[in-house]
Protein backbone atom coordinates (compact mmCIF):
# COMPACT_ATOMS: atom_id res chain seq x y z
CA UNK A 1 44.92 -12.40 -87.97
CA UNK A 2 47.97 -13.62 -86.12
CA UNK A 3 51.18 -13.40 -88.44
CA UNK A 4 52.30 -17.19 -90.05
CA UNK A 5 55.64 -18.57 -88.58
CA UNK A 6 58.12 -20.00 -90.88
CA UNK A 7 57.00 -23.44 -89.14
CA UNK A 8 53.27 -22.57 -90.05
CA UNK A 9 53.76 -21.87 -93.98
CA UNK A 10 56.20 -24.67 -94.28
CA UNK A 11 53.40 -27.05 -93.10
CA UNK A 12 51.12 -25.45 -95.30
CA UNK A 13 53.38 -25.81 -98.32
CA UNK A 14 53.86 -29.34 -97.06
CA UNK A 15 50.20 -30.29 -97.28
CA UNK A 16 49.71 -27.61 -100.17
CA UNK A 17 52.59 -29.89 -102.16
CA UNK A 18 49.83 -33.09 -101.74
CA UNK A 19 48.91 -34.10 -105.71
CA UNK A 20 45.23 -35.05 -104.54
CA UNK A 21 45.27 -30.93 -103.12
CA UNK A 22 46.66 -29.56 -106.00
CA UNK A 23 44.35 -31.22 -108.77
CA UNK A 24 41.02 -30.41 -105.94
CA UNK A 25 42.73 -26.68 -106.33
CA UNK A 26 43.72 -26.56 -109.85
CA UNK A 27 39.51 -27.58 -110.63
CA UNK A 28 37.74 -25.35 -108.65
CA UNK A 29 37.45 -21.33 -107.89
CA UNK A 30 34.62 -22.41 -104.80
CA UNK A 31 37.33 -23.87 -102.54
CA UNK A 32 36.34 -23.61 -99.11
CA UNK A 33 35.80 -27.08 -98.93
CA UNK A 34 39.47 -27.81 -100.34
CA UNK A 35 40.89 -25.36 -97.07
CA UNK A 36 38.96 -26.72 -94.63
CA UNK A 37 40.81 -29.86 -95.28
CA UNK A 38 43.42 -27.75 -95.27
CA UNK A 39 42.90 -26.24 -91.97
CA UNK A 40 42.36 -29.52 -90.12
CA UNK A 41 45.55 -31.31 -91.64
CA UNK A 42 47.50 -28.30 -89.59
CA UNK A 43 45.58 -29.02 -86.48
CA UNK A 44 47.44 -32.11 -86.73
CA UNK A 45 50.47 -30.58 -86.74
CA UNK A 46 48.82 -28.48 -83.66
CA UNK A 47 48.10 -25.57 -86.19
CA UNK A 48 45.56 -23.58 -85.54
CA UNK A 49 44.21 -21.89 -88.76
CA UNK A 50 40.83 -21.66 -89.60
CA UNK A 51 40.13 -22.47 -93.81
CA UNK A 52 40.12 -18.72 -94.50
CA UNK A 53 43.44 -17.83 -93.42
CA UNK A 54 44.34 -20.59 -95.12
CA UNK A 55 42.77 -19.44 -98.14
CA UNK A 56 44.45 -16.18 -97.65
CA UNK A 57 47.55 -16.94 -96.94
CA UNK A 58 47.79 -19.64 -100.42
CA UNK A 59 46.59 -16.47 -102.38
CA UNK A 60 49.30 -14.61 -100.85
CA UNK A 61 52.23 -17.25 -101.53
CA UNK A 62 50.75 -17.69 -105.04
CA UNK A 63 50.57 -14.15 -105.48
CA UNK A 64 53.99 -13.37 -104.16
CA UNK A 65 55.39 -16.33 -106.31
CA UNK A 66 54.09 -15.34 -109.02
CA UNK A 67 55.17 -12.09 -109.09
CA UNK A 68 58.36 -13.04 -108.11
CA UNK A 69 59.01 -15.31 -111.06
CA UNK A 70 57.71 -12.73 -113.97
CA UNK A 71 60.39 -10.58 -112.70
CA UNK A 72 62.99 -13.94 -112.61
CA UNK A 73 61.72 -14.18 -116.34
CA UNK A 74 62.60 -10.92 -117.33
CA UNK A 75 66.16 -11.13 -115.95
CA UNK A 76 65.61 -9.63 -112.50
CA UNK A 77 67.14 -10.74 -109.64
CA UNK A 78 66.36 -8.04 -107.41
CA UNK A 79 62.81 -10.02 -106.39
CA UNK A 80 63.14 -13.00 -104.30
CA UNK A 81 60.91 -14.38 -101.92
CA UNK A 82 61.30 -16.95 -98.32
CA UNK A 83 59.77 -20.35 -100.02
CA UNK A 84 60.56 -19.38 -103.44
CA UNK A 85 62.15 -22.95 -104.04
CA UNK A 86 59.22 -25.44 -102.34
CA UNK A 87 56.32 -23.10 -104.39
CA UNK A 88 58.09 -23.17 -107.54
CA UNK A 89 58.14 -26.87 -106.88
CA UNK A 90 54.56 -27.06 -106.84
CA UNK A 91 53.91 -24.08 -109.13
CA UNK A 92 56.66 -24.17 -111.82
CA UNK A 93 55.03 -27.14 -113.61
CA UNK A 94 51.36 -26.03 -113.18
CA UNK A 95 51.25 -23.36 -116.53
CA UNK A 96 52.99 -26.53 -118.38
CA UNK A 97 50.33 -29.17 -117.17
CA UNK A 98 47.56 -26.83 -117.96
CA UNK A 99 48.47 -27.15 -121.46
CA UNK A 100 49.12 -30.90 -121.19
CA UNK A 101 46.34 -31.98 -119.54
CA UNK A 102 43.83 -32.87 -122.62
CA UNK A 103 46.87 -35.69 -123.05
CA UNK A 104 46.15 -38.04 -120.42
């Protein structure tokens, strides 16, 4: 597919960042529902992204982040990624609120 503009993944951040998205993605592996959401909150911001690319393209920032902050945690600095910041945002506190979430 078409590559994602900085504008493009910053909007999907942006809605990826939404609490009621998160939880939807945090309890499911079948998520095509979840992106096609997805997909049609970016045609609002006159996106055009169907829910697989979408798919995609979360697997690859999760994947990238991921990777990027295993190698942070072992004292390299070498690795750094574009939206390292706004994903660790959303991602930083989801390995502590897996363990915390029998609490609530």
């Amino acid at each position: 597919g078409k590559h994602w503009t900085v504008n493009e993944v910053r909007a999907l951040i942006h809605i990826w960042s939404d609490k009621n998205i998160q939880q939807q993605l945090e309890g499911t592996v079948r998520n095509k529902r979840i992106f096609e959401q997805v997909a049609a909150r970016l045609q609002k911001f006159g996106i055009d992204r169907d829910w697989k690319q979408c798919r995609t393209k979360y697997k690859n920032l999760k994947h990238e982040y991921k990777s990027v902050k295993s190698a942070q945690d072992s004292g390299s600095t070498s690795k750094s990624m574009k939206f390292f910041n706004e994903l660790d945002a959303i991602l930083g506190h989801c390995t502590m609120e897996q363990a915390s979430k029998s609490d609530n």
